[in-house]
C-alpha atoms as a PDB file:
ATOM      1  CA  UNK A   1     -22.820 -19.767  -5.151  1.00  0.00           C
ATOM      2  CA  UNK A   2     -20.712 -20.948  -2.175  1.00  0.00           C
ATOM      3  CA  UNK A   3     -17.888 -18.430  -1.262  1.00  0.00           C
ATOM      4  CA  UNK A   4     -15.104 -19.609   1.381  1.00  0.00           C
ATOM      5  CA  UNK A   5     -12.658 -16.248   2.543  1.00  0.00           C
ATOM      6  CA  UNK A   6     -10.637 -15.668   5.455  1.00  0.00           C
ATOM      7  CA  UNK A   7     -11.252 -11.982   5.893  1.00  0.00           C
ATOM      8  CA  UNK A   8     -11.522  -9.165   3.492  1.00  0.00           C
ATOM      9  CA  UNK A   9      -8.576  -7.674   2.561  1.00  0.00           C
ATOM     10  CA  UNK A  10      -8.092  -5.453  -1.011  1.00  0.00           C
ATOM     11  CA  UNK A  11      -7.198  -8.527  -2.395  1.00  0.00           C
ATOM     12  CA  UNK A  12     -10.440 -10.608  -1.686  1.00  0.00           C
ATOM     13  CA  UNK A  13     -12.784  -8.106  -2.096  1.00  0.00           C
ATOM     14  CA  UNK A  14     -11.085  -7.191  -5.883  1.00  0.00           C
ATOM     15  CA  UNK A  15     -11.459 -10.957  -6.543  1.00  0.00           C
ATOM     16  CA  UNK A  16     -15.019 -11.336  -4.909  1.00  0.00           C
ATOM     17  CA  UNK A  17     -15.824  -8.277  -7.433  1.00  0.00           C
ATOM     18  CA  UNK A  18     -14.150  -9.868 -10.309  1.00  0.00           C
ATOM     19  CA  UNK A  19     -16.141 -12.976 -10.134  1.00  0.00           C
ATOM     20  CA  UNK A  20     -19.177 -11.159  -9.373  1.00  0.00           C
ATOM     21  CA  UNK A  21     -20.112 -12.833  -5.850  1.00  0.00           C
ATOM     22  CA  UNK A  22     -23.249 -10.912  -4.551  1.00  0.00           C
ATOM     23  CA  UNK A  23     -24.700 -10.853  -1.232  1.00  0.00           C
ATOM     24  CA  UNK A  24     -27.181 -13.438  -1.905  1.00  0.00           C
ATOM     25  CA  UNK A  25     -24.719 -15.863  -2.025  1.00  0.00           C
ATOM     26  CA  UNK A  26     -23.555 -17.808   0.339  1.00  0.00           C
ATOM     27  CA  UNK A  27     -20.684 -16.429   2.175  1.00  0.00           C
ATOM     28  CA  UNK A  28     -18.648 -18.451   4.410  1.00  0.00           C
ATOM     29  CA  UNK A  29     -16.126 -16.813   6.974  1.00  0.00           C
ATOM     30  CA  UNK A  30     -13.520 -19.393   7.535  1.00  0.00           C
ATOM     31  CA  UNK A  31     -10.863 -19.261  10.619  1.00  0.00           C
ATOM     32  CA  UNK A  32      -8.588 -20.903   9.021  1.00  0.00           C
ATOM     33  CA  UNK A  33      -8.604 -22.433   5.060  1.00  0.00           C
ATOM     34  CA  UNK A  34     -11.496 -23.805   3.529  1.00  0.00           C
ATOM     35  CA  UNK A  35     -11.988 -27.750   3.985  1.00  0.00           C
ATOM     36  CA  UNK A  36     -10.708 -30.516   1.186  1.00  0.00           C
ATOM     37  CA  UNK A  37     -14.075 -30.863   0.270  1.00  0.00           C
ATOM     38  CA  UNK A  38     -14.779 -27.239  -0.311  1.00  0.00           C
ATOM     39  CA  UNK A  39     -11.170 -26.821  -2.169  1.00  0.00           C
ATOM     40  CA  UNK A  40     -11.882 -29.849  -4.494  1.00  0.00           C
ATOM     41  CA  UNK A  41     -15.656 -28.660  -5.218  1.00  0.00           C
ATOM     42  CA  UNK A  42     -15.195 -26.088  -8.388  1.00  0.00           C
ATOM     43  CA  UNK A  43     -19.295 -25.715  -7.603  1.00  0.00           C
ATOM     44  CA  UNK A  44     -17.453 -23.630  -4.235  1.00  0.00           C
ATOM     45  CA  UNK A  45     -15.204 -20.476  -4.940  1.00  0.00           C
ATOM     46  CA  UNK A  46     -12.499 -20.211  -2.451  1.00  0.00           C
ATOM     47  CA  UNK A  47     -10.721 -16.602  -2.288  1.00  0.00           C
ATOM     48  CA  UNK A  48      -7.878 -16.282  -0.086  1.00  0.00           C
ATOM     49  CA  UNK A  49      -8.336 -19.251   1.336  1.00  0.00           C
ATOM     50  CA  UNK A  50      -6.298 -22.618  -0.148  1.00  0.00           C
ATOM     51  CA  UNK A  51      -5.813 -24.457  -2.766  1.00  0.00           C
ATOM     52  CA  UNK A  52      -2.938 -21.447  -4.610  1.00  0.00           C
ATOM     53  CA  UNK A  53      -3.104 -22.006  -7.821  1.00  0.00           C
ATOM     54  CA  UNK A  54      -5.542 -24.008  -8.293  1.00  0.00           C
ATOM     55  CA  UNK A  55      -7.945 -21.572 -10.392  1.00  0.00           C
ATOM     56  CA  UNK A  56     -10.041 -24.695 -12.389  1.00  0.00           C
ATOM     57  CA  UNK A  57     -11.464 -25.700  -9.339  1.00  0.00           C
ATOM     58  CA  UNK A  58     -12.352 -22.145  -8.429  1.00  0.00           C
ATOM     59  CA  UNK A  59      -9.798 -21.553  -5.730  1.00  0.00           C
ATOM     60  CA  UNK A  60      -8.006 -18.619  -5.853  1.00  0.00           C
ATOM     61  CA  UNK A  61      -4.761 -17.540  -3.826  1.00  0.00           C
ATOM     62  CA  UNK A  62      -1.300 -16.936  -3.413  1.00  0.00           C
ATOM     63  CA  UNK A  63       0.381 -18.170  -0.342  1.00  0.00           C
ATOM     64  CA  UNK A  64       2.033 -21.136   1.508  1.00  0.00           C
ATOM     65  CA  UNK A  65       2.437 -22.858  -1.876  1.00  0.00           C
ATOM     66  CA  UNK A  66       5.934 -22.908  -1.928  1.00  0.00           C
ATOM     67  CA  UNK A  67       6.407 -20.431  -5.704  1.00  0.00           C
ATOM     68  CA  UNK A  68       5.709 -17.456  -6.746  1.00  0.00           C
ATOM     69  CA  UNK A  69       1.810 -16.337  -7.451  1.00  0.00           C
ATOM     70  CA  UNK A  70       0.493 -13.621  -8.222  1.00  0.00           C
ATOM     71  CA  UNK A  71      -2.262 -11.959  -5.780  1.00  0.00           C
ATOM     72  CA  UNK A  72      -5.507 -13.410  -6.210  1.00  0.00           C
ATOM     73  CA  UNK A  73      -7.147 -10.835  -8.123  1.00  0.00           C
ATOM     74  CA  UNK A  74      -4.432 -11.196 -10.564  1.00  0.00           C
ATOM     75  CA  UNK A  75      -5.760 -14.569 -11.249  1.00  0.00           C
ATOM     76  CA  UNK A  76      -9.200 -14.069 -11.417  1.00  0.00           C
ATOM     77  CA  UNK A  77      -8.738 -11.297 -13.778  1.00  0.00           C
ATOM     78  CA  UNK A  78      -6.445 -13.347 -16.004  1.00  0.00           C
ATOM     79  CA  UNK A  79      -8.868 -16.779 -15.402  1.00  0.00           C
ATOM     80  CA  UNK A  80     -12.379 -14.812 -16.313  1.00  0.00           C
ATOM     81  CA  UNK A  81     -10.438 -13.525 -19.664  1.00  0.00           C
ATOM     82  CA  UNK A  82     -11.739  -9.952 -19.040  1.00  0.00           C
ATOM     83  CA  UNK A  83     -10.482  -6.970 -20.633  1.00  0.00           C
ATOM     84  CA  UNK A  84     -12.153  -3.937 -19.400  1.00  0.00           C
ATOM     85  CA  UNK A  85      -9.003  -1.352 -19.349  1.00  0.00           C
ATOM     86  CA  UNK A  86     -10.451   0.465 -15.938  1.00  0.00           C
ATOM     87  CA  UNK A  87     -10.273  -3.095 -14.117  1.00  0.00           C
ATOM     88  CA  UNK A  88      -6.443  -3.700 -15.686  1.00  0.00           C
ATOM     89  CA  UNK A  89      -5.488  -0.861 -13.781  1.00  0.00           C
ATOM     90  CA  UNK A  90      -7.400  -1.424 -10.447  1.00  0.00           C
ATOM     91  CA  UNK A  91      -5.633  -4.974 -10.209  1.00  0.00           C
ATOM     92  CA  UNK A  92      -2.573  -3.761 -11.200  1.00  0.00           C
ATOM     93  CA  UNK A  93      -2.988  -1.375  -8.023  1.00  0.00           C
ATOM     94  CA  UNK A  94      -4.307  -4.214  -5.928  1.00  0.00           C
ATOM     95  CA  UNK A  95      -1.332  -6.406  -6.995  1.00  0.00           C
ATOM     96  CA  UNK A  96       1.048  -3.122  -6.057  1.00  0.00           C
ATOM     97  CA  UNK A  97      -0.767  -3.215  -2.626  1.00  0.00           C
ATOM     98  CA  UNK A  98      -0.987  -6.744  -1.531  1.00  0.00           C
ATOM     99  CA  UNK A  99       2.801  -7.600  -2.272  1.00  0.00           C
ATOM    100  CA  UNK A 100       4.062  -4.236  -0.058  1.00  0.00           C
ATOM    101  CA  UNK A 101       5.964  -2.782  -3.426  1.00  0.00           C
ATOM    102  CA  UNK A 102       6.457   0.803  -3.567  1.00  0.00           C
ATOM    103  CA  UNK A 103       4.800   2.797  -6.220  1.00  0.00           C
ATOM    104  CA  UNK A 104       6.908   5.056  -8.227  1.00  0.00           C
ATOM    105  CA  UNK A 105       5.012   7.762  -7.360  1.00  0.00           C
ATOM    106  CA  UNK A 106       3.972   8.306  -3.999  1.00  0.00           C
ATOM    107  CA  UNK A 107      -0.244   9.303  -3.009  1.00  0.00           C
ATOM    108  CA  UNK A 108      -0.806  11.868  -1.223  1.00  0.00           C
ATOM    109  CA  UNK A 109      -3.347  11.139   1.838  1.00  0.00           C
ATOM    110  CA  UNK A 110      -5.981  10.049   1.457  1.00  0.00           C
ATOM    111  CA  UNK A 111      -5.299   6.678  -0.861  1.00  0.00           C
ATOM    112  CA  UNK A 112      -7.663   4.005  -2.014  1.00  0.00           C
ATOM    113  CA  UNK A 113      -5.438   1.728   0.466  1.00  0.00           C
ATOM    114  CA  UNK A 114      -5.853   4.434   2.773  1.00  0.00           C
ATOM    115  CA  UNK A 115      -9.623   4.409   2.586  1.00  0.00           C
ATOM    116  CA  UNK A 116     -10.377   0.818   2.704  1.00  0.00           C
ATOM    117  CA  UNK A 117      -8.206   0.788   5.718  1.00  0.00           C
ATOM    118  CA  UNK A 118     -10.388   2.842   7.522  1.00  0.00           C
ATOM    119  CA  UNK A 119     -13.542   0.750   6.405  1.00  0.00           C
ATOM    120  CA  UNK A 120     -12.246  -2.032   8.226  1.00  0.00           C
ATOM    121  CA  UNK A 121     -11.599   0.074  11.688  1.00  0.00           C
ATOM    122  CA  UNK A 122     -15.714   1.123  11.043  1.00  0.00           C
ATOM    123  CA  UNK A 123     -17.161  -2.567  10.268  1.00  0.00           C
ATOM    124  CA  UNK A 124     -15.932  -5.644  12.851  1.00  0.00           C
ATOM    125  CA  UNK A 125     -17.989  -7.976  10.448  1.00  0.00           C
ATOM    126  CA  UNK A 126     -16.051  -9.589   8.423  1.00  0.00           C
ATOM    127  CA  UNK A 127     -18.842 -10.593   5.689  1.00  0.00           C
ATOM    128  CA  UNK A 128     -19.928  -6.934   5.725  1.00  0.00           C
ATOM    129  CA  UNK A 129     -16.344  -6.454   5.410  1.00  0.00           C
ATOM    130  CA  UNK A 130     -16.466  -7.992   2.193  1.00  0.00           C
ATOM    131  CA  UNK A 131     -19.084  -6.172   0.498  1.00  0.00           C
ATOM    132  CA  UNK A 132     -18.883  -2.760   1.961  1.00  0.00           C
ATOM    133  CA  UNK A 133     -15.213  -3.619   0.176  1.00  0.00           C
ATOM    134  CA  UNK A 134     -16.350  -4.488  -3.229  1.00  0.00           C
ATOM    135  CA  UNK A 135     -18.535  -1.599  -3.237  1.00  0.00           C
ATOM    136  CA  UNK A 136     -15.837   0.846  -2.546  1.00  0.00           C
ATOM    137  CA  UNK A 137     -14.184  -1.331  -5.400  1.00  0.00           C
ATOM    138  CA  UNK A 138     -17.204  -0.467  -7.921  1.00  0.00           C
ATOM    139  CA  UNK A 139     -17.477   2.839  -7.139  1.00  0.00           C
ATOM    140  CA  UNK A 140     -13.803   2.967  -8.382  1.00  0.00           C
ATOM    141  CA  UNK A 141     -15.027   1.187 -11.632  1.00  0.00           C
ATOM    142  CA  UNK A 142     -18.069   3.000 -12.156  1.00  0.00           C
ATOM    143  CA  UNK A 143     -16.616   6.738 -11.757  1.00  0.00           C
ATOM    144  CA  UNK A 144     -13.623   5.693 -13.930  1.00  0.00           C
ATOM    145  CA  UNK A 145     -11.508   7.421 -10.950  1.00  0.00           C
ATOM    146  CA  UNK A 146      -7.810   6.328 -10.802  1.00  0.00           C
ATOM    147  CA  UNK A 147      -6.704   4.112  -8.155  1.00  0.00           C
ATOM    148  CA  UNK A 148      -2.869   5.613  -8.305  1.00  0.00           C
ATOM    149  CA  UNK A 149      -4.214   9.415  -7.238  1.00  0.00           C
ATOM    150  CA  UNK A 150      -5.718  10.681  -3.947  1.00  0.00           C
ATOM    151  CA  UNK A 151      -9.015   9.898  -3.389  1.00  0.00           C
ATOM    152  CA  UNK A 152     -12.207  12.370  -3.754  1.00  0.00           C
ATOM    153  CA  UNK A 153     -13.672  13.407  -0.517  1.00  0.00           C
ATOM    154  CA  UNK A 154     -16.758  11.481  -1.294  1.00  0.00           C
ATOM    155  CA  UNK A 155     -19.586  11.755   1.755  1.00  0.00           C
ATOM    156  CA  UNK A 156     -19.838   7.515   1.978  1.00  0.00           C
ATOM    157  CA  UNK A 157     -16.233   7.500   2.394  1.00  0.00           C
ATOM    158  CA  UNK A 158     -15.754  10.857   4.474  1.00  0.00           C
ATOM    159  CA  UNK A 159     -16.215   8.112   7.336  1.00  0.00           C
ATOM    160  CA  UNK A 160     -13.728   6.390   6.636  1.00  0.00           C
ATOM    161  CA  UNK A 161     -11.059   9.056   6.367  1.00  0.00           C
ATOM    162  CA  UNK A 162     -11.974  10.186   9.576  1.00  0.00           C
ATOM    163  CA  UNK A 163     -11.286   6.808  11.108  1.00  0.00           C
ATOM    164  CA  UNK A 164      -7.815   6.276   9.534  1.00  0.00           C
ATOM    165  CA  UNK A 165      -6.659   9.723  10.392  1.00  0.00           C
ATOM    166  CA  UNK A 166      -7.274   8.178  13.842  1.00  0.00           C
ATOM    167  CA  UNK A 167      -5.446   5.871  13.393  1.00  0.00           C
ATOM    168  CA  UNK A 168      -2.670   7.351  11.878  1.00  0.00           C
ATOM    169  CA  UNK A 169      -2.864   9.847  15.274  1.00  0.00           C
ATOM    170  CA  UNK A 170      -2.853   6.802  17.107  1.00  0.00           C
ATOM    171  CA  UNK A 171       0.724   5.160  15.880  1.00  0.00           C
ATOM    172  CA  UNK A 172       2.302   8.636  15.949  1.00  0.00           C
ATOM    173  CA  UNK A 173       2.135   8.635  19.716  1.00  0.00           C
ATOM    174  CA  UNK A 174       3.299   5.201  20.120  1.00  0.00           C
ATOM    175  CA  UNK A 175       5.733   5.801  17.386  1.00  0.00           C
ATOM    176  CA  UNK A 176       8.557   6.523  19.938  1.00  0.00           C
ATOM    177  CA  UNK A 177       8.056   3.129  21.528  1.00  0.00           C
ATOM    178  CA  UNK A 178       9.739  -0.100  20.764  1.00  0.00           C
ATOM    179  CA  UNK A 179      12.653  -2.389  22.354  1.00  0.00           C
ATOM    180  CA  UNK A 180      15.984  -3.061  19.507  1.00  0.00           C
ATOM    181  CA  UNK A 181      18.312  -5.662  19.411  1.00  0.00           C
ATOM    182  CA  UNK A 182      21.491  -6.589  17.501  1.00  0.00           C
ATOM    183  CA  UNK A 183      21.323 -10.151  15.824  1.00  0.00           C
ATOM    184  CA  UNK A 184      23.462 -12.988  15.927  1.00  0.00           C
ATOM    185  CA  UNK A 185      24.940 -11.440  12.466  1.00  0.00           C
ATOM    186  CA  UNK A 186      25.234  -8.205  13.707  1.00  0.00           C
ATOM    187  CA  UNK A 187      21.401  -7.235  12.412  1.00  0.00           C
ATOM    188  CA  UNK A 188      19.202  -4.387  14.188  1.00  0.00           C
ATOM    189  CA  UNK A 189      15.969  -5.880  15.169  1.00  0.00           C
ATOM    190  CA  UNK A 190      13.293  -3.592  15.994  1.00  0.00           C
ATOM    191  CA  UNK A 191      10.205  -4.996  18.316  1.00  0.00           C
ATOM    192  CA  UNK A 192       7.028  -3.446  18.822  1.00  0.00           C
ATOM    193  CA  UNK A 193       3.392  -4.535  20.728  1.00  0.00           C
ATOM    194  CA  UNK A 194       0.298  -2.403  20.140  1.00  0.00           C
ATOM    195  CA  UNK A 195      -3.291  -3.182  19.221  1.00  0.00           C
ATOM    196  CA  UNK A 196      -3.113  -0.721  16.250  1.00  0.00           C
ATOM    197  CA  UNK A 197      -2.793  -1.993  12.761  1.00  0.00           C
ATOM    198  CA  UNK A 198       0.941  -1.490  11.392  1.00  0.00           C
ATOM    199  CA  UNK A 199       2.262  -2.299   8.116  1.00  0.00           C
ATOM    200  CA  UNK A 200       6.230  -2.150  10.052  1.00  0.00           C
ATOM    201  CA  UNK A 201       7.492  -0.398   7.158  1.00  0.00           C
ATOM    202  CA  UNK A 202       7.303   3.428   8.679  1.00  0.00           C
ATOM    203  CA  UNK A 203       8.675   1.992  12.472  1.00  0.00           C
ATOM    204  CA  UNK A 204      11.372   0.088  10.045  1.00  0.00           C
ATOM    205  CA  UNK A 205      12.521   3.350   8.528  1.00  0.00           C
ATOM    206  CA  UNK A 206      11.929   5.775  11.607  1.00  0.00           C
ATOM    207  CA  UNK A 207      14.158   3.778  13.931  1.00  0.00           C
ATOM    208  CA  UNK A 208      16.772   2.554  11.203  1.00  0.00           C
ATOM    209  CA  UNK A 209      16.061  -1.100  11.584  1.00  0.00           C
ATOM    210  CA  UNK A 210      16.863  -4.088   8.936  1.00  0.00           C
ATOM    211  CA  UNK A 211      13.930  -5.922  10.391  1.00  0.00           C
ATOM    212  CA  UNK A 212      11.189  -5.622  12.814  1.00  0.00           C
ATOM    213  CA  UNK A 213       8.784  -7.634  14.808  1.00  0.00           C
ATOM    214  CA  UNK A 214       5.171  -6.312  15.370  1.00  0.00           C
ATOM    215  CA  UNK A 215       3.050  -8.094  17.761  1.00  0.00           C
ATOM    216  CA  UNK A 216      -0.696  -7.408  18.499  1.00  0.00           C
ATOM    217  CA  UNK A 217      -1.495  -9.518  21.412  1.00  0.00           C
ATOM    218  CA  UNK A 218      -5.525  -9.493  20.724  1.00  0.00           C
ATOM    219  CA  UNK A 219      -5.749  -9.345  17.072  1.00  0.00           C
ATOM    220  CA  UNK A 220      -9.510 -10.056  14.960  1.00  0.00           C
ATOM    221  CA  UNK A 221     -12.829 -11.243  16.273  1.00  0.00           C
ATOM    222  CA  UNK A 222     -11.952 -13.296  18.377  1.00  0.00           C
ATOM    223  CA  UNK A 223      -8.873 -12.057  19.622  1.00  0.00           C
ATOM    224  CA  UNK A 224      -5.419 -13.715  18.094  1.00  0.00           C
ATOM    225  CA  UNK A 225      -1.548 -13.385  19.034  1.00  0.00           C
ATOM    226  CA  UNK A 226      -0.662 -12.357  15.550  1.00  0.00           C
ATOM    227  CA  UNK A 227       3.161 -11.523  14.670  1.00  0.00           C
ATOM    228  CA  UNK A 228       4.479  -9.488  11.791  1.00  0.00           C
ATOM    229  CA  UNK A 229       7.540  -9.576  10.721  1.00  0.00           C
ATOM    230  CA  UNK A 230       9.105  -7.466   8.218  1.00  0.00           C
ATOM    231  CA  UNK A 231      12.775  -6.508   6.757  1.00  0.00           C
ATOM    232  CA  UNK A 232      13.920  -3.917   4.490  1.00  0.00           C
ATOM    233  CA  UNK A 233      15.207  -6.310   1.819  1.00  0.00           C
ATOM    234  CA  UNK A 234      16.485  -9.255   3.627  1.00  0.00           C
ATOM    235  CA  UNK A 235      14.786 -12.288   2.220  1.00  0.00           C
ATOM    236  CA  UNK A 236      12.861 -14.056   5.047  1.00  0.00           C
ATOM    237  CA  UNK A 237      12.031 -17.775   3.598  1.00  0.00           C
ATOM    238  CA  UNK A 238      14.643 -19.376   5.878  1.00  0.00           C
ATOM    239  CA  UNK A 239      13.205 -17.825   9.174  1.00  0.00           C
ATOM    240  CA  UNK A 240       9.467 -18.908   7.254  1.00  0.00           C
ATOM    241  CA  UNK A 241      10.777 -22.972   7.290  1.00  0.00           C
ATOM    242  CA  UNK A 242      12.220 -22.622  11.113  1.00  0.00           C
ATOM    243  CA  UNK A 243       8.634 -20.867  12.084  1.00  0.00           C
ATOM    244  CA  UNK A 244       6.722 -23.462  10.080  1.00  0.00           C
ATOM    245  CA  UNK A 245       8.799 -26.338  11.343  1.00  0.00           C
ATOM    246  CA  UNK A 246       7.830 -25.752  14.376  1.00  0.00           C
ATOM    247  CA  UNK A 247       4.058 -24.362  13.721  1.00  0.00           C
ATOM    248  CA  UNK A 248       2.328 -24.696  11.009  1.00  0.00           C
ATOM    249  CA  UNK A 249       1.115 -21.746   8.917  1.00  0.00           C
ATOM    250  CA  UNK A 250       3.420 -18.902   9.051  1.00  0.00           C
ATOM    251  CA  UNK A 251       3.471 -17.541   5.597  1.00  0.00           C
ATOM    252  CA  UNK A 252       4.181 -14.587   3.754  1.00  0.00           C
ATOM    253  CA  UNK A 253       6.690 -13.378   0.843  1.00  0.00           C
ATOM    254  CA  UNK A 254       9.897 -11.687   0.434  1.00  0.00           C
ATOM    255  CA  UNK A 255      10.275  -9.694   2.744  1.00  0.00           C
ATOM    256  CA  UNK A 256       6.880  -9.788   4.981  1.00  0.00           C
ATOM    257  CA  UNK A 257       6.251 -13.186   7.039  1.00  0.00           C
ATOM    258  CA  UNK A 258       3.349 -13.311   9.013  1.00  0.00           C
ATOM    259  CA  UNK A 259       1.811 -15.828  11.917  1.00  0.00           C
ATOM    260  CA  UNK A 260      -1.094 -17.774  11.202  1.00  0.00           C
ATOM    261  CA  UNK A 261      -4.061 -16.568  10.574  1.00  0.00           C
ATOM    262  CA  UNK A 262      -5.588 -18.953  13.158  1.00  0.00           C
ATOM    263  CA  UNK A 263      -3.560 -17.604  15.805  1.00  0.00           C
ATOM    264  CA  UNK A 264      -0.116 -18.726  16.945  1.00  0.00           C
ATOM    265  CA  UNK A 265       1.029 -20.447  20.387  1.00  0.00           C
ATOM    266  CA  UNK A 266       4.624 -18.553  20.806  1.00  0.00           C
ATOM    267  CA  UNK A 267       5.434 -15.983  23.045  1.00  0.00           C
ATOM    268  CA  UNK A 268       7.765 -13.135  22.794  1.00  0.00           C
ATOM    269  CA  UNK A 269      10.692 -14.813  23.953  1.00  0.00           C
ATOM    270  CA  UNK A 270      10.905 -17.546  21.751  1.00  0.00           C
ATOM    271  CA  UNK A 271       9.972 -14.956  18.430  1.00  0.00           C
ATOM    272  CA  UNK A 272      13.077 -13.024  19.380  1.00  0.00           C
ATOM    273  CA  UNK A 273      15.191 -15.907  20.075  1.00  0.00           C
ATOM    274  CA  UNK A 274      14.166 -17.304  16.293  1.00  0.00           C
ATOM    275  CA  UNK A 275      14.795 -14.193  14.795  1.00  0.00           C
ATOM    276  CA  UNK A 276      17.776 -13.115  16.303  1.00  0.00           C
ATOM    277  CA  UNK A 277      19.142 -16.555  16.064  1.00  0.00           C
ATOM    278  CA  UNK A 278      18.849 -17.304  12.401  1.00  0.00           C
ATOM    279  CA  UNK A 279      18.406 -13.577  10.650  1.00  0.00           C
ATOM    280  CA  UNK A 280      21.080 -13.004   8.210  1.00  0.00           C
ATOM    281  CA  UNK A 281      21.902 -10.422   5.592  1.00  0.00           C
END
């Protein structure tokens, strides 16, 4: 079978799993969605990648539709009519994940999240990506191991921990960096460059911010401007129709918006102005 994704994210790799897409397939890694014809073709699954929605013709995502969706996996789950209580509870987690809520009970380090994190800082590939995801994904299954505890210290993965702990090294010595502004409606903006991966929400708490602005001037394979925004709970859909108005495919929910995923053309300068211009509580 034909399988369009973007990357490989928890989200399309739990989906990928879900519908059972092995590596003998053929795997297509798009840069941006898949084409009409591939969207329209239910003969093509399309994860993460257009066409929200639309699961009878085999496309399965969540974004830049314009409602509310729930993550991908959600749907295939719900779509393939499966029941198996150990896969309830890993989309459930995925779902947790992919929308940024916060779980009632906090994981100690190392998480599933945590983990597959780290897989992506040891594999560039994106297609490798994909499975080396949906096997961490089965191992899950298979060992009936809880996706809402820490993670065992398992020798495949050991690599992985190593690599986010890195990482996590890494943003706690640029932690003290960052540029703030007040917005037009009185709103501290926090902005931030570096290469690492950030989810915003740690520099959003450290430094007392309603909303900050991550940039990572060389982001993917090839490199990509790539902005991040993200607020504490201040809804962002009306900066998402001023981005998108005047480039298409910012997208996001809530309280995450995010450039898109092809790249985007604006500067630093004209982010801040948007933001700062049009932010309100």
């Amino acid at each position: 079978m034909k399988t369009v994704i973007q990357k490989a994210d928890l989200d399309t790799c739990l989906t990928g799993l879900i519908l059972e897409v092995k590596e003998s397939d053929n795997i297509i890694v798009s840069k941006g969605e898949a084409c009409a014809d591939d969207l329209e073709n239910p003969d093509v699954c399309c994860i993460e990648a257009g066409g929200s929605g639309l699961v009878h013709l085999n496309n399965f995502d969540h974004h830049n539709c314009g409602i509310y969706l729930p993550p991908a996996c959600r749907q295939a789950f719900e779509s393939c009519g499966k029941t198996d209580p150990e896969l309830k509870r890993l989309t459930s987690y995925v779902c947790i994940v992919d929308e940024a809520l916060r779980l009632e009970n906090p994981i100690p380090f190392p998480s599933l999240s945590n983990l597959f994190s780290g897989m992506l800082f040891t594999e560039s590939d994106a297609r490798q990506q994909f499975f080396k995801g949906m096997a961490m994904l089965r191992t899950m299954l298979d060992e009936k191991r809880s996706p809402f505890r820490t993670m065992p210290d398992l020798e495949e993965w050991k690599i992985y921990r190593r690599a986010k702990e890195e990482h996590i090294r890494k943003l706690r010595e640029i932690s003290g960096l960052g540029d703030f502004y007040i917005s037009e409606s009185g709103l501290r903006v926090g902005f931030a460059e570096t290469g690492l991966i950030m989810s915003g929400k740690g520099f959003l708490y450290e430094h007392n911010c309603d909303a900050v602005i991550l940039h990572n001037p060389a982001f993917g394979i090839p490199p990509l401007s790539k902005y991040t925004i993200v607020s504490k709970e201040i809804p962002l859909d009306g900066l998402k129709k001023i981005f998108d108005s005047i480039e298409i495919g910012w997208g996001g929910r809530d309280t995450i918006l995010g450039s898109p995923r092809k790249g985007t053309m604006l500067d630093k300068k004209q982010v801040l102005e948007i933001v700062l211009k049009n932010l309100e509580n």
